[in-house]
N, C-alpha and C. Protein backbone atom coordinates (compact mmCIF):
# COMPACT_ATOMS: atom_id res chain seq x y z
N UNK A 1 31.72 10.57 47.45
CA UNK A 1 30.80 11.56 46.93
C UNK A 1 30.92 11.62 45.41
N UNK A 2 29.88 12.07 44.59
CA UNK A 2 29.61 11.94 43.44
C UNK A 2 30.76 13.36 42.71
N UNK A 3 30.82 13.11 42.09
CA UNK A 3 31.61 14.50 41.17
C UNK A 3 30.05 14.91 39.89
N UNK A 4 31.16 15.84 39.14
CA UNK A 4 29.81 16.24 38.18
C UNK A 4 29.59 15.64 36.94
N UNK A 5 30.54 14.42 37.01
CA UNK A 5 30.74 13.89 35.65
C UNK A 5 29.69 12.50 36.17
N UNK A 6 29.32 12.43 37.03
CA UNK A 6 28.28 10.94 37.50
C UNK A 6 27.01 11.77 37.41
N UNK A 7 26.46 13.28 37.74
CA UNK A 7 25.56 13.42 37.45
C UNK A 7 24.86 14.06 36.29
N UNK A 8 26.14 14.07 35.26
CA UNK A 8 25.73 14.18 33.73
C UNK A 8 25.55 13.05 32.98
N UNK A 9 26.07 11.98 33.50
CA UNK A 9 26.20 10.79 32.74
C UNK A 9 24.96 9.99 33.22
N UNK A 10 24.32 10.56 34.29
CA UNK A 10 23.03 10.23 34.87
C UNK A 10 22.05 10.49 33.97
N UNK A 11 22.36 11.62 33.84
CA UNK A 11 20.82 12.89 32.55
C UNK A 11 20.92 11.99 31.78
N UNK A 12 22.49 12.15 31.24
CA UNK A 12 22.60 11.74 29.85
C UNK A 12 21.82 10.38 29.41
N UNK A 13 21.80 9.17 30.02
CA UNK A 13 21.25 8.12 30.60
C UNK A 13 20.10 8.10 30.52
N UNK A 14 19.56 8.77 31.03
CA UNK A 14 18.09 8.88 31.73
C UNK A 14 16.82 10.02 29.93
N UNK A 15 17.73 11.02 29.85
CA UNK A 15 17.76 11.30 28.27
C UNK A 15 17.46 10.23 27.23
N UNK A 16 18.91 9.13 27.22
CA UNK A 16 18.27 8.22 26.18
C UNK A 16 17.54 7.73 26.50
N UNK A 17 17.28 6.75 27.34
CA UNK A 17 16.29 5.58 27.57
C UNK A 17 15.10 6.39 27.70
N UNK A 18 14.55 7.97 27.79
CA UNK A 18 13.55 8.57 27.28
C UNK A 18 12.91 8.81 25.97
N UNK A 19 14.33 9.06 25.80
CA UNK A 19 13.97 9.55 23.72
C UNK A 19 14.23 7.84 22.94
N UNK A 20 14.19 6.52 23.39
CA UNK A 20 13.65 5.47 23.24
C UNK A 20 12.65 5.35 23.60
N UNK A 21 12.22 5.45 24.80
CA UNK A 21 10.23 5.37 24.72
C UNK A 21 9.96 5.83 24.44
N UNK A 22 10.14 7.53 24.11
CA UNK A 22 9.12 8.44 23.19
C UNK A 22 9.05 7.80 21.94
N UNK A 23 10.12 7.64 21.36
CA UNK A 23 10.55 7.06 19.71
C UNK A 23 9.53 5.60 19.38
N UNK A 24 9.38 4.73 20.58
CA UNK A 24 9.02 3.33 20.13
C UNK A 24 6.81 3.87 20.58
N UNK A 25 7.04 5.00 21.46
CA UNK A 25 5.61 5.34 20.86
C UNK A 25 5.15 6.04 20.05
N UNK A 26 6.00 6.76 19.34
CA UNK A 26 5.61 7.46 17.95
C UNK A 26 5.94 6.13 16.69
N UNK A 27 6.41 5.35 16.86
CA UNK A 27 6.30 4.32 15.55
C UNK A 27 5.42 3.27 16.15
N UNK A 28 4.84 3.10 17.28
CA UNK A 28 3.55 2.44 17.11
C UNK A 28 2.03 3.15 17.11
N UNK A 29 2.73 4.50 17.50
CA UNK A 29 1.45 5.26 16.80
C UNK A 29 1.25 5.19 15.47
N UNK A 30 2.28 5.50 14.53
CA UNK A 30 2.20 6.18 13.27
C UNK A 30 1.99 4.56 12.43
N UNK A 31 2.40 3.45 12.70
CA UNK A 31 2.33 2.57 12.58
C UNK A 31 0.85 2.02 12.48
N UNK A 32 -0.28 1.96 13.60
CA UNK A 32 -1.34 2.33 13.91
C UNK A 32 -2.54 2.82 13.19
N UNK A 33 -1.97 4.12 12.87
CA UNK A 33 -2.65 5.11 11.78
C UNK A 33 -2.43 4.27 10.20
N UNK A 34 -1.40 4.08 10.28
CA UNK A 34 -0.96 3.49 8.71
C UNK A 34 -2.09 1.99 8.46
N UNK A 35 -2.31 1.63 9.05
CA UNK A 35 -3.13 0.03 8.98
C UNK A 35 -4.35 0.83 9.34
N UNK A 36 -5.01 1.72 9.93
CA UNK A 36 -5.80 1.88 9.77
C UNK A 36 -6.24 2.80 8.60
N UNK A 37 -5.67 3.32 8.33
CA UNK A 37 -5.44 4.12 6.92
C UNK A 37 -6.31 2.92 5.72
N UNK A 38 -5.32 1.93 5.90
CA UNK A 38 -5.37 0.95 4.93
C UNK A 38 -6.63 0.57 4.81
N UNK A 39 -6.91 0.05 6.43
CA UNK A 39 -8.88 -0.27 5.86
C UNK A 39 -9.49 0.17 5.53
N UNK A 40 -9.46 1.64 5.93
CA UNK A 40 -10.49 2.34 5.03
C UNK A 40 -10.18 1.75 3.67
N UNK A 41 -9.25 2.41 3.27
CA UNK A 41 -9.27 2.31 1.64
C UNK A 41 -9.82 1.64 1.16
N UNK A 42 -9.28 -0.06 2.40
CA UNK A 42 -9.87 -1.40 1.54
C UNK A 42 -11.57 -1.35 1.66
N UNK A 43 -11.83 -0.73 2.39
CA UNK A 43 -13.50 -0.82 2.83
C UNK A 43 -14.22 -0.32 1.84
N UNK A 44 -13.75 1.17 1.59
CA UNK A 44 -14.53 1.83 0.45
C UNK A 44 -14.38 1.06 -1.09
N UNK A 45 -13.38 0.07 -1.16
CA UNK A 45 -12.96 -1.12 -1.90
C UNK A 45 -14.05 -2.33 -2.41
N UNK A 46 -14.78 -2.19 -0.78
CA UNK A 46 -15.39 -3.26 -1.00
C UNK A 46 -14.64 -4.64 0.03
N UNK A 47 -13.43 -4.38 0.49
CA UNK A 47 -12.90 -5.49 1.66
C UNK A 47 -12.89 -5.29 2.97
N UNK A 48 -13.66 -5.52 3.59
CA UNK A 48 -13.85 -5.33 5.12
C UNK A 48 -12.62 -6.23 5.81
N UNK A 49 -11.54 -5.71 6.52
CA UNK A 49 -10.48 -6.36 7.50
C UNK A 49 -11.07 -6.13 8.87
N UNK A 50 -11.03 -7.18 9.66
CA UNK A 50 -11.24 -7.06 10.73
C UNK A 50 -10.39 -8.67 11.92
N UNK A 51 -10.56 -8.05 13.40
CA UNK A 51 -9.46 -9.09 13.64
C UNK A 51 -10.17 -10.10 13.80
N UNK A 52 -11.44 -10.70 12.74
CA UNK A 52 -11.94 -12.02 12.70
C UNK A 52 -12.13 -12.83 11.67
N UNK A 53 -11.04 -11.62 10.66
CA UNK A 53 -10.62 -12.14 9.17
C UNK A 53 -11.36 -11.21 8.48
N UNK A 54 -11.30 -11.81 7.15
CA UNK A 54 -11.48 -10.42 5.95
C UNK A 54 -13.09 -10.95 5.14
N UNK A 55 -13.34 -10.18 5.02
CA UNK A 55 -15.10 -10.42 4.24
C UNK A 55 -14.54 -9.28 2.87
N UNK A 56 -15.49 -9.97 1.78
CA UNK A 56 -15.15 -9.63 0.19
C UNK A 56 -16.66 -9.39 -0.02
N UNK A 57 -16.84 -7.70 0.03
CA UNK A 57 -18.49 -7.53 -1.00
C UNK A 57 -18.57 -7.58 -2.26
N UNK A 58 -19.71 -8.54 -2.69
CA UNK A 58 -19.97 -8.59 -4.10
C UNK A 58 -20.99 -8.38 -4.31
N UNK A 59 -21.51 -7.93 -5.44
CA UNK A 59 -23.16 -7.60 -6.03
C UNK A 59 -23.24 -8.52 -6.75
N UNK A 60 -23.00 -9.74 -6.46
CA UNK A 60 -23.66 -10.62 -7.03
C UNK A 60 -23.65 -12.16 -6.50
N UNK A 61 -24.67 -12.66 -6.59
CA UNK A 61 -24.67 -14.18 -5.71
C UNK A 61 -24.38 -15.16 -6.15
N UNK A 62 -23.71 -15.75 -6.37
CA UNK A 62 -23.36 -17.21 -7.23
C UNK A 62 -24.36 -18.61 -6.76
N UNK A 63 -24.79 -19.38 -7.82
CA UNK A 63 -25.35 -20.35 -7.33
C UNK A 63 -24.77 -21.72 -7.50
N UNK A 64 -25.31 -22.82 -7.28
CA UNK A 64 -24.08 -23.81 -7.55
C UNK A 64 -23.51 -24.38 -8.88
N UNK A 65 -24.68 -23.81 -10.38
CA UNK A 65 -24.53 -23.85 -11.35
C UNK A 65 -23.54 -22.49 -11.59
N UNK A 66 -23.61 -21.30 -11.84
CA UNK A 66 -22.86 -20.12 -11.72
C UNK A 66 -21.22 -21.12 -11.19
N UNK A 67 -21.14 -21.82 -10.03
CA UNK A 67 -19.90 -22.07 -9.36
C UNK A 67 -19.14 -23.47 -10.13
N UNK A 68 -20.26 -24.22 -10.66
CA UNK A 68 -19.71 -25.01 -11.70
C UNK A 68 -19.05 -24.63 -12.70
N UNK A 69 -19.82 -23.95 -13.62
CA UNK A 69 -19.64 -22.99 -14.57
C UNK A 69 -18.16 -22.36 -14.84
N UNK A 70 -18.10 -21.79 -14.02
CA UNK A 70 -16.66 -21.22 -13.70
C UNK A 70 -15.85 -22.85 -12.88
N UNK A 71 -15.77 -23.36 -12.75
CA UNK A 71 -14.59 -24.03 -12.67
C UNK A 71 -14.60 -24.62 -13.65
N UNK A 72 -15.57 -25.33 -14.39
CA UNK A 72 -15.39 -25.83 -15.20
C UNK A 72 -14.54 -24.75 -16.59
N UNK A 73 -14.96 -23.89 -16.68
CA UNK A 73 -13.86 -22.91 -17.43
C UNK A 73 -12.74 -22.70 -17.32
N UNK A 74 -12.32 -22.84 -15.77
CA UNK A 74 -10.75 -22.61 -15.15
C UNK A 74 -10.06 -24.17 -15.78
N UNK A 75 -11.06 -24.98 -15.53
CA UNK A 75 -10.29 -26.43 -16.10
C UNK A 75 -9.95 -26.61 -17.41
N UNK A 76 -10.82 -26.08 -18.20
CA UNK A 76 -10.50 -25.74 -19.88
C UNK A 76 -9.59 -25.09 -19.99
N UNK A 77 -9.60 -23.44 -19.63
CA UNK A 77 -8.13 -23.01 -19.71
C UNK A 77 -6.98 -23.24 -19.03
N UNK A 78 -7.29 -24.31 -18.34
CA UNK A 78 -5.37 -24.97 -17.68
C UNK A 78 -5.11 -25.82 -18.95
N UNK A 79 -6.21 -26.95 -19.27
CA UNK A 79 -6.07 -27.67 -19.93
C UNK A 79 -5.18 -26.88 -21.64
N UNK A 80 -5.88 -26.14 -21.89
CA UNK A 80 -5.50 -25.31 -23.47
C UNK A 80 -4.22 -25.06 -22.99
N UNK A 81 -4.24 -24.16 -21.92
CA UNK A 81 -2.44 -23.77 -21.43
C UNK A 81 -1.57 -25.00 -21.60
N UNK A 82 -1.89 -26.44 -21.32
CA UNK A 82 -0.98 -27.24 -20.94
C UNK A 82 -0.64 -27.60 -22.17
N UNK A 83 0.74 -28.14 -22.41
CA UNK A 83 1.76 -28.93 -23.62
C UNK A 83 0.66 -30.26 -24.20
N UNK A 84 -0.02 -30.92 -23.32
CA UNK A 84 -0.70 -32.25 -23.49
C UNK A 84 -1.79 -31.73 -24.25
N UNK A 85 -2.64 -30.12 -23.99
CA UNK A 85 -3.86 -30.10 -24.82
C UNK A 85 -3.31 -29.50 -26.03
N UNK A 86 -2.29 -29.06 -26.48
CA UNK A 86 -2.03 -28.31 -27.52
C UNK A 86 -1.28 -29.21 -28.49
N UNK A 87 -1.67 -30.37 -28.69
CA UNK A 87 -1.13 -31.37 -29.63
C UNK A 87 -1.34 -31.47 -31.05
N UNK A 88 -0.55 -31.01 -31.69
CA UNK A 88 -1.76 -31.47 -33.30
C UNK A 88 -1.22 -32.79 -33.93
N UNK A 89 -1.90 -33.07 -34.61
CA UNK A 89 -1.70 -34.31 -35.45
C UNK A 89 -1.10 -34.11 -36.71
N UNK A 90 -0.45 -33.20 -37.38
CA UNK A 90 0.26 -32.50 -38.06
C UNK A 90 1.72 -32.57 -37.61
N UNK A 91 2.82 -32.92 -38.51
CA UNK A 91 4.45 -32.78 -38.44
C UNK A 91 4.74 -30.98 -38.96
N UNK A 92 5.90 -31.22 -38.50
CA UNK A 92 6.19 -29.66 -39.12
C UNK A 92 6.25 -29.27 -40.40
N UNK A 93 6.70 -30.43 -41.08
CA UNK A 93 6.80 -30.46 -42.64
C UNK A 93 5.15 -29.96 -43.53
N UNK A 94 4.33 -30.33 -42.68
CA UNK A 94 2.71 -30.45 -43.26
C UNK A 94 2.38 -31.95 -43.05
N UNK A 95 3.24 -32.75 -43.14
CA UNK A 95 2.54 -34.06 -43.33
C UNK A 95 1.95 -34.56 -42.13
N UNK A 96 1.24 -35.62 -42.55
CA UNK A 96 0.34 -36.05 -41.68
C UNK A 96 1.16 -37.37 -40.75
N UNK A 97 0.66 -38.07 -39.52
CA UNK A 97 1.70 -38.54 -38.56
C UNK A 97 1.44 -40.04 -39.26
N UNK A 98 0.92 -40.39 -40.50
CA UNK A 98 0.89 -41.89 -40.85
C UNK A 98 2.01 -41.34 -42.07
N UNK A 99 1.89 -40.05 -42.63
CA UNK A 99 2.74 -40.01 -44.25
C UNK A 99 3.98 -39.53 -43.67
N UNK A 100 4.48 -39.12 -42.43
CA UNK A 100 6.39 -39.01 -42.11
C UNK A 100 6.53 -40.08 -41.69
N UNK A 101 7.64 -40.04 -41.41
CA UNK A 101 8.96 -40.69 -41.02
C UNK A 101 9.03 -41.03 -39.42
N UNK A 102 9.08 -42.47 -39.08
CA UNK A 102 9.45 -41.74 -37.52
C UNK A 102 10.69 -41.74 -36.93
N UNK A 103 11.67 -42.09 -37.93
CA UNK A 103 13.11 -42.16 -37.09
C UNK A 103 13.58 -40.63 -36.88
N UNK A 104 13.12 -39.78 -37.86
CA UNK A 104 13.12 -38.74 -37.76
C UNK A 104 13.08 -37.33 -36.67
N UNK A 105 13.58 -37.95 -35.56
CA UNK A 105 12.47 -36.69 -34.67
C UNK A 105 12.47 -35.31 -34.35
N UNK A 106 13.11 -34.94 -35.56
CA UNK A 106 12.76 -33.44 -35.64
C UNK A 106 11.42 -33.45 -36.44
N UNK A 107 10.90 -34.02 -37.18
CA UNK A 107 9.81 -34.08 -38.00
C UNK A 107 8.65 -34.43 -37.23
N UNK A 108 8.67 -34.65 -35.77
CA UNK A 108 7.47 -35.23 -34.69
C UNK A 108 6.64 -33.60 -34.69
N UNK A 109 5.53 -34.29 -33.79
CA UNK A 109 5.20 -33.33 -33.17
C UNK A 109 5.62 -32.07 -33.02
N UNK A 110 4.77 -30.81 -33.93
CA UNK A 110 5.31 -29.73 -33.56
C UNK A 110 4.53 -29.01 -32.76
N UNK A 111 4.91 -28.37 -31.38
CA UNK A 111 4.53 -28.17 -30.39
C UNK A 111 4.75 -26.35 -30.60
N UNK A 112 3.82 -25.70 -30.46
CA UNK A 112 3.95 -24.36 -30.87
C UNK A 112 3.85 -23.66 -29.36
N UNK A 113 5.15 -23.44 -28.69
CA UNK A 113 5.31 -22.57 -27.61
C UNK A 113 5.03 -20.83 -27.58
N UNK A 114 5.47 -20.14 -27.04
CA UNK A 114 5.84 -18.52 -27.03
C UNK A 114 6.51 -18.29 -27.58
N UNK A 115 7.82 -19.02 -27.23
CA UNK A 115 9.16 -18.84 -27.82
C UNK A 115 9.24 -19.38 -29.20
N UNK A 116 8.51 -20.59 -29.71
CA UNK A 116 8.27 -20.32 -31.30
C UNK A 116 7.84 -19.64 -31.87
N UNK A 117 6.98 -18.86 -31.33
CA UNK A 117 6.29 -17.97 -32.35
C UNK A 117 6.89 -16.64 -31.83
N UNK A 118 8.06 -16.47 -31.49
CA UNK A 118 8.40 -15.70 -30.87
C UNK A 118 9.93 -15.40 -32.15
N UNK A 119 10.00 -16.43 -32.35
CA UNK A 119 11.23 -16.86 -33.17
C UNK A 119 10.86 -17.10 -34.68
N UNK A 120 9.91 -17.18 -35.18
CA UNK A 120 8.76 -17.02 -36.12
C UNK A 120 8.78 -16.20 -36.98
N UNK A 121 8.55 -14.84 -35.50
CA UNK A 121 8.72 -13.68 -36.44
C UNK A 121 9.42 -12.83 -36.82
């Protein structure tokens, strides 16, 4: 026969593994609410989420010139960003790359980073 310590340890038991399912449905409720929370926001945003992927409203239509246009700009400014487009034909001294020196190579190419002009000033 049972004593009273098997049918507290029963509750007790039966207690947790309750206040675990209550618990794992209040954090997929609130969980729930929170993502839906979110779309709105994003909606009144202008980003529609949905579970067949995301749509982006714009007021304005691009055509295939408009889409040229812009890449061709994105390619200019990688290019300016890069070490290869920012070359001058100028030494650091002033002189020109036929009137230095070339054993010289601190006198090459001066390549004007962040950090030079950073150090500059």
């Amino acid at each position: 026969m049972a004593n009273w310590i098997d049918y507290l340890s029963l509750v007790l038991t039966f207690s947790i593994i309750t206040a675990l399912v209550y618990g794992g449905f209040v954090a997929v409720k609130a969980t729930s609410e929170a993502v839906q929370s979110t779309k709105e926001k994003l909606k009144t945003k202008g980003v529609n989420v949905s579970k067949h992927g995301v749509s982006v409203k714009t007021n304005k239509r691009y055509d295939r010139e408009d889409y040229l246009d812009a890449t061709q700009r994105g390619f200019i400014k990688a290019m300016k960003a890069s070490s290869a487009g920012n070359q001058s034909d100028k030494l650091s001294n002033g002189a020109t790359k036929e009137e230095g020196s070339s054993s010289d190579k601190s006198e090459r190419y001066h390549l004007r980073s962040r950090r030079a002009h950073a150090v500059d000033k």
